[in-house]
N, C-alpha and C. Protein backbone atom coordinates (compact mmCIF):
# COMPACT_ATOMS: atom_id res chain seq x y z
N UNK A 1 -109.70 166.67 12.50
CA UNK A 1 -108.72 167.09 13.49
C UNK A 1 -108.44 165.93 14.43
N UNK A 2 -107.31 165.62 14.51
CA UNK A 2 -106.76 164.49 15.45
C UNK A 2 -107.33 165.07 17.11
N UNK A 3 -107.37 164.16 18.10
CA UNK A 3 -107.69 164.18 19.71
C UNK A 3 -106.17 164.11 20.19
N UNK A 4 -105.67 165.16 20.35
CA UNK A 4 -104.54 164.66 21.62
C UNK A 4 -104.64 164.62 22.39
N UNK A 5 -104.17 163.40 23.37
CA UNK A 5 -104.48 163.52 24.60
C UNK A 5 -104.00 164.63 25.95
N UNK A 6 -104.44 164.96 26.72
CA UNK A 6 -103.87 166.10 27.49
C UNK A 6 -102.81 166.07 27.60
N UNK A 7 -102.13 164.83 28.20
CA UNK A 7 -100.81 164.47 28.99
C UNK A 7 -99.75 165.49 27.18
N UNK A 8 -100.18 164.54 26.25
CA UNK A 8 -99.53 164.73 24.87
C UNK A 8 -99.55 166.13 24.61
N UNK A 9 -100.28 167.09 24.78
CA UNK A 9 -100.39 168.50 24.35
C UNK A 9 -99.74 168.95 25.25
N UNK A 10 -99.23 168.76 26.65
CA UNK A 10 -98.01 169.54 27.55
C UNK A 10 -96.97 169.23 27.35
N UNK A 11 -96.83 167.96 26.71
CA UNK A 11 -95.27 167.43 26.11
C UNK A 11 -94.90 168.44 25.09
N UNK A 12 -96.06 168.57 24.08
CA UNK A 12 -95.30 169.84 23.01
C UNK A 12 -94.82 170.56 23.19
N UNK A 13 -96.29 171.40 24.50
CA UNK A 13 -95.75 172.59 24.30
C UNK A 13 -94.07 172.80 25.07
N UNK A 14 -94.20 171.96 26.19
CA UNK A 14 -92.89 171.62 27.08
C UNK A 14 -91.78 171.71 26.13
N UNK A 15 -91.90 170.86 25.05
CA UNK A 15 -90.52 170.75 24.19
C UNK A 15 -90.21 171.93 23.50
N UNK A 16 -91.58 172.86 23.07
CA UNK A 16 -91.42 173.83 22.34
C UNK A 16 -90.86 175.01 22.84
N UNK A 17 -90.85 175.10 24.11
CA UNK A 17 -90.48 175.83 25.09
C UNK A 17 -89.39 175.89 25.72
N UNK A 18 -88.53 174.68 25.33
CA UNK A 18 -87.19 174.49 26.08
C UNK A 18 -85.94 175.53 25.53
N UNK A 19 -86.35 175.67 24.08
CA UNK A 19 -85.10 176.28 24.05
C UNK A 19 -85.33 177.90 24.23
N UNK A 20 -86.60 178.10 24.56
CA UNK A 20 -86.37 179.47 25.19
C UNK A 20 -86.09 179.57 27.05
N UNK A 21 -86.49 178.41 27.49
CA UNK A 21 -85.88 178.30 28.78
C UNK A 21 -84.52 178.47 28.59
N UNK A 22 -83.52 178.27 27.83
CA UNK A 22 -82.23 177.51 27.90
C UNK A 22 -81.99 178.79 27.61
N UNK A 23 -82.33 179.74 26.81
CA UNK A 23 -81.72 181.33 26.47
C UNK A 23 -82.10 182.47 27.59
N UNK A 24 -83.04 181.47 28.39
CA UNK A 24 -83.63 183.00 29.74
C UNK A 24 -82.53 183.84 30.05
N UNK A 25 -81.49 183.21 30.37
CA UNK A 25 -80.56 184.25 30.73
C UNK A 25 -79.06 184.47 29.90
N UNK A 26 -79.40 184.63 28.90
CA UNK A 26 -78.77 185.04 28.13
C UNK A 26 -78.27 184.01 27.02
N UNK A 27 -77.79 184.29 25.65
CA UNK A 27 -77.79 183.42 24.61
C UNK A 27 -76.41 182.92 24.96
N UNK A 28 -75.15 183.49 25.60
CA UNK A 28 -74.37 182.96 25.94
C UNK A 28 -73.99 182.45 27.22
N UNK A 29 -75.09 181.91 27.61
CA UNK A 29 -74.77 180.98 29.36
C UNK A 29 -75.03 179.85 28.87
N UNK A 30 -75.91 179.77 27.99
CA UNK A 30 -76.29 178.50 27.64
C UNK A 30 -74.99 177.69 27.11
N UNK A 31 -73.85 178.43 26.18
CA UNK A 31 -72.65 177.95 26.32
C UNK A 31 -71.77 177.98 27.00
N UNK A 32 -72.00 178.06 28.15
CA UNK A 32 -70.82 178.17 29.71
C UNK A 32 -69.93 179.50 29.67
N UNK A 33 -70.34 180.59 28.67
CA UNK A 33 -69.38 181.59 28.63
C UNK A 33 -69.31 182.53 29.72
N UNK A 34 -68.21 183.20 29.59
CA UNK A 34 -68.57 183.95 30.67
C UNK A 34 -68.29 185.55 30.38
N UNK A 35 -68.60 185.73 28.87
CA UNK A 35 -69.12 187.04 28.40
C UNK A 35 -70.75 187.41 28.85
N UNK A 36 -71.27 186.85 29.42
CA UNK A 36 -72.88 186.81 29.62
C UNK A 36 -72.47 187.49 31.01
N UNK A 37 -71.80 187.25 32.14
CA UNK A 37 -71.50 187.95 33.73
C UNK A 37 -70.87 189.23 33.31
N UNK A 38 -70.01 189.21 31.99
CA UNK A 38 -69.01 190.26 31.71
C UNK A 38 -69.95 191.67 31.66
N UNK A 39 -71.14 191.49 30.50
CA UNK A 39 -72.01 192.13 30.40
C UNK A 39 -72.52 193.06 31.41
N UNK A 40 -73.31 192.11 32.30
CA UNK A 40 -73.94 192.82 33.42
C UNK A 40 -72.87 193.82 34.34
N UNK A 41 -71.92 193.38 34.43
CA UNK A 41 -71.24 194.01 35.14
C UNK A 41 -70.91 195.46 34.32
N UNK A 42 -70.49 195.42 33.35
CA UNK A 42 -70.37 196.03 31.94
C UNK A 42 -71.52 197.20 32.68
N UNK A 43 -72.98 196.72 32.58
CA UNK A 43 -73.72 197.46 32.92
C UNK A 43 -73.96 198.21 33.96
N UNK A 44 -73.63 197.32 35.63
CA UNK A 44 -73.30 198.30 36.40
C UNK A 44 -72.47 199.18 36.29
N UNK A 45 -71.28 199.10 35.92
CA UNK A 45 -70.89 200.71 35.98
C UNK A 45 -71.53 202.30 35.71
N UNK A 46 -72.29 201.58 34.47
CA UNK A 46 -73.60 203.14 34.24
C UNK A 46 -74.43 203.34 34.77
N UNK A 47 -74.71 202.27 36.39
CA UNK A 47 -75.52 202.63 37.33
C UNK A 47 -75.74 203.98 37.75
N UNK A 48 -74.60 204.70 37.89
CA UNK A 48 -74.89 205.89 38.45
C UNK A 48 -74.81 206.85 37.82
N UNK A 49 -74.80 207.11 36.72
CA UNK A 49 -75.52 207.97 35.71
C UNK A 49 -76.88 207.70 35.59
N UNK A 50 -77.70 209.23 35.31
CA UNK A 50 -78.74 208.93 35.20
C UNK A 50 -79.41 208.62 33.65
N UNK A 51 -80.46 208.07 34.37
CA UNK A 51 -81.28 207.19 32.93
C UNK A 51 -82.97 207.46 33.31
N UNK A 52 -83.26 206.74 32.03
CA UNK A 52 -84.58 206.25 32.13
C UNK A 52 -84.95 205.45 32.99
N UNK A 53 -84.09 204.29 33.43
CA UNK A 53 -84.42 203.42 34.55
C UNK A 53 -83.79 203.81 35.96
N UNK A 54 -83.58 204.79 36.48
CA UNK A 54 -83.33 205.49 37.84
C UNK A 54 -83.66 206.47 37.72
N UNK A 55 -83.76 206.80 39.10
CA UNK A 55 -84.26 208.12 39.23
C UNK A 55 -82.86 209.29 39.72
N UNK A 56 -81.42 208.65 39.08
CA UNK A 56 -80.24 209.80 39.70
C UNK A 56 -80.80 210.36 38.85
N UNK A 57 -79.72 211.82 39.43
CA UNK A 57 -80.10 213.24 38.67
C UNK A 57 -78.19 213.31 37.93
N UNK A 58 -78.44 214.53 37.59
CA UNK A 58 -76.98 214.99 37.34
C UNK A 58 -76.74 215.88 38.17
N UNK A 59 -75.46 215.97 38.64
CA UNK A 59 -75.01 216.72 39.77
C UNK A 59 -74.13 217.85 39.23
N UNK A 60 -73.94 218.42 40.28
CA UNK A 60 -73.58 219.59 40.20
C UNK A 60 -72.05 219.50 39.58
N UNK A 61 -71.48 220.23 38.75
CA UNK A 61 -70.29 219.86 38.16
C UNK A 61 -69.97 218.27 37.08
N UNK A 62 -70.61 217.82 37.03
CA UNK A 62 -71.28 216.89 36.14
C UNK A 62 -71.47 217.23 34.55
N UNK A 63 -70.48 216.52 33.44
CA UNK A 63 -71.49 217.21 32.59
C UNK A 63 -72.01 216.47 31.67
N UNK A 64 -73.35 217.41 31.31
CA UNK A 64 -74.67 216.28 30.25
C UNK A 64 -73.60 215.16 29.17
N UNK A 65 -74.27 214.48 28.95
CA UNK A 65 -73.17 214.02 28.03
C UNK A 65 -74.80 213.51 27.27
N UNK A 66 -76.17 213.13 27.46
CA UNK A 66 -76.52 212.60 26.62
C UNK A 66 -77.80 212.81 26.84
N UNK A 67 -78.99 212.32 26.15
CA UNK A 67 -80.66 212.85 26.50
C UNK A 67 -80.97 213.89 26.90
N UNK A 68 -80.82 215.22 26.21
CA UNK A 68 -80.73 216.24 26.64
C UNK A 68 -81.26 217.36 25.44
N UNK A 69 -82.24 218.19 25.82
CA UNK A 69 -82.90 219.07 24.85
C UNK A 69 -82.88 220.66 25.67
N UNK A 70 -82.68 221.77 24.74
CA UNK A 70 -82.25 222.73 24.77
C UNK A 70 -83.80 223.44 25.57
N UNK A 71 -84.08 224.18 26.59
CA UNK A 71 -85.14 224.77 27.02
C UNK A 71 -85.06 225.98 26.35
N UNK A 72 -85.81 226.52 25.56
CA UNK A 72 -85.58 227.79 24.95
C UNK A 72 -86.38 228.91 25.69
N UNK A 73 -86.45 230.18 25.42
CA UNK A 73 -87.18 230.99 26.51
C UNK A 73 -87.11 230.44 27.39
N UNK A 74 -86.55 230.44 28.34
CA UNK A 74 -85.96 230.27 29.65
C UNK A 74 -87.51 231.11 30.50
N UNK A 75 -87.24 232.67 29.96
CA UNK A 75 -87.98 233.77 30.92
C UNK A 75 -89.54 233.58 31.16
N UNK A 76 -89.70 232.48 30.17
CA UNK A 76 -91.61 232.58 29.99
C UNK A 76 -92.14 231.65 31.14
N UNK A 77 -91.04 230.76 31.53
CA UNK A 77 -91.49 229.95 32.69
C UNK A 77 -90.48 230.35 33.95
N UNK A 78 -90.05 231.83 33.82
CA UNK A 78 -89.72 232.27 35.15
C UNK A 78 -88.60 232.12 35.51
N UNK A 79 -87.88 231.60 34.67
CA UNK A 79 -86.09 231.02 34.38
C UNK A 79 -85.40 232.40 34.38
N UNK A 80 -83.99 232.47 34.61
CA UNK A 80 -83.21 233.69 34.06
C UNK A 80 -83.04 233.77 32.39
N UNK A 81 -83.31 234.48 31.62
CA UNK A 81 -83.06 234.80 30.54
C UNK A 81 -82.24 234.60 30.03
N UNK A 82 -80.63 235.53 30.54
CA UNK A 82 -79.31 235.22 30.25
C UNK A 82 -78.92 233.49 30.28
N UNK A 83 -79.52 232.36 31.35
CA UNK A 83 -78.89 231.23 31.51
C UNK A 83 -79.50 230.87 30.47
N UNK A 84 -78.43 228.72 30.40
CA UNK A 84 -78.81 227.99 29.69
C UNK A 84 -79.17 227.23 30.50
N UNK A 85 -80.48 226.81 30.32
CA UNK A 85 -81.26 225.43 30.38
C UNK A 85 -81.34 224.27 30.25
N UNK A 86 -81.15 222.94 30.29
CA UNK A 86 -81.52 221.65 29.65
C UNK A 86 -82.45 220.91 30.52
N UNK A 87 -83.47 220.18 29.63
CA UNK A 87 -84.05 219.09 30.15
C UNK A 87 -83.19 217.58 29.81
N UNK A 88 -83.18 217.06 30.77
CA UNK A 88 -82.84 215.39 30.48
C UNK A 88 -83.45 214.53 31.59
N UNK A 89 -83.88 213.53 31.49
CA UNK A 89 -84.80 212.74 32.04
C UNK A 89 -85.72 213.35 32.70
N UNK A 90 -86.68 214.24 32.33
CA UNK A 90 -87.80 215.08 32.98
C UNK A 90 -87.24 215.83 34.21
N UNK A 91 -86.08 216.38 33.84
CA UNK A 91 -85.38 217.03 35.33
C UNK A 91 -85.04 218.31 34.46
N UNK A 92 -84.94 219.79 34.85
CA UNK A 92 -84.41 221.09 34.64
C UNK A 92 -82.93 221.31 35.17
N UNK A 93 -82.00 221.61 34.35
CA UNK A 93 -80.89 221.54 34.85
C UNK A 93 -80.71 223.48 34.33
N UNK A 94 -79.78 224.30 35.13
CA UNK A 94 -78.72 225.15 34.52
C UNK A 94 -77.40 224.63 34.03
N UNK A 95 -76.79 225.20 33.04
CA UNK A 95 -76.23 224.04 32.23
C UNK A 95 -74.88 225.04 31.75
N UNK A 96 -73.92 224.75 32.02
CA UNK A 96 -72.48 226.03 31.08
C UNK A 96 -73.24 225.80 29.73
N UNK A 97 -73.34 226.23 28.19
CA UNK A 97 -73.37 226.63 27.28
C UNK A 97 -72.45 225.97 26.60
N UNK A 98 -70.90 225.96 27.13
CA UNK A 98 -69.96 225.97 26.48
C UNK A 98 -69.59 224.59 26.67
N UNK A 99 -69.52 224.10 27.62
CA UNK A 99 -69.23 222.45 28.03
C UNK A 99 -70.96 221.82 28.61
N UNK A 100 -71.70 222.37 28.70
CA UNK A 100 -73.05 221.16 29.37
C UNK A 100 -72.68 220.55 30.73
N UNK A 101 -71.66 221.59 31.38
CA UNK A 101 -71.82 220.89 32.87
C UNK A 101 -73.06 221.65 33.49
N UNK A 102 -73.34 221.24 34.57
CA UNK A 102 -74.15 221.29 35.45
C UNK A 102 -74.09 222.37 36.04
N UNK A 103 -74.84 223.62 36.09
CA UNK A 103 -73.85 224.49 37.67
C UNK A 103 -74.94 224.85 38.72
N UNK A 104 -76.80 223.88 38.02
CA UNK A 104 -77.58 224.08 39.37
C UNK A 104 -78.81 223.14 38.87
N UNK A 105 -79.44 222.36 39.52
CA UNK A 105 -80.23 221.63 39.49
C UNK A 105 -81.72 222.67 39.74
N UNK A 106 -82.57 222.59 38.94
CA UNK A 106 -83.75 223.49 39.10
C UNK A 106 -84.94 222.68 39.50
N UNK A 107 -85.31 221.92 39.21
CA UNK A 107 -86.09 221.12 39.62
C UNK A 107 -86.69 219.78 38.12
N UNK A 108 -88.16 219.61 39.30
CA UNK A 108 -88.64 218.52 38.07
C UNK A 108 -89.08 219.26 36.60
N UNK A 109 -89.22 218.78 35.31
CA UNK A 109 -89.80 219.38 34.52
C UNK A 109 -91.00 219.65 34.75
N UNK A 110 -92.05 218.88 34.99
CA UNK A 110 -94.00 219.01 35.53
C UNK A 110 -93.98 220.21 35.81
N UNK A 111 -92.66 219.77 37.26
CA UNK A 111 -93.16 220.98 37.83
C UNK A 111 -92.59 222.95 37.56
N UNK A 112 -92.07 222.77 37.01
CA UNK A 112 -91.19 223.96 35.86
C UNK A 112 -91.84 224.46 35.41
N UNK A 113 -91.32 223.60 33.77
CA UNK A 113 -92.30 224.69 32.62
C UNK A 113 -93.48 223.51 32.82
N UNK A 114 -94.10 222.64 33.24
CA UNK A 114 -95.41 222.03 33.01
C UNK A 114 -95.38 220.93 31.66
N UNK A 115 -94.18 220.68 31.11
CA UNK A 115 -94.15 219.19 30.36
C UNK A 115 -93.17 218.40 30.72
């Protein structure tokens, strides 16, 4: 096995490393584009919908459009029977049936039905 010298083994890794420096922020900045700003912005707009990475809810008149599972037996965890239910992002919603709007926020899931 060859001795490299210290100085020589930070040069590698330095070089080996550059071109992931050069992509940190995105694969197209590195070519002066300016589809890479387009993006992010792109992304704020779905700021205020809720997600996995915030904690909005869905509001009242709002409707689900996505991550969303049907609560069945409503009555066993104390729900109205007749309503519809949805969970989406660990939140209990009352929900129209017919369109998935919103017409009451129930609380957290935990604290609901307990998952």
């Amino acid at each position: 096995m060859t001795y490299l010298p210290r100085i020589a083994l930070i040069a590698v890794i330095g070089a080996a490393l550059t071109p992931m420096a050069v992509l940190a922020d995105g694969p197209m900045s590195a070519a002066g584009s300016k589809l890479a700003s387009s993006v992010s912005v792109a992304n704020q707009a779905h700021a205020e919908k809720p997600s996995v990475r915030n904690n909005l809810l869905w509001q009242v008149g709002q409707q689900i459009t996505e991550n969303h599972v049907r609560l069945r037996q409503p009555d066993a965890f104390g729900l109205k029977a007749d309503a519809t239910y949805w969970r989406s992002f660990g939140y209990i919603y009352e929900v129209s049936p017919e369109s998935g709007e919103v017409i009451a926020q129930i609380g957290k899931a935990s604290d609901v039905v307990g998952f």
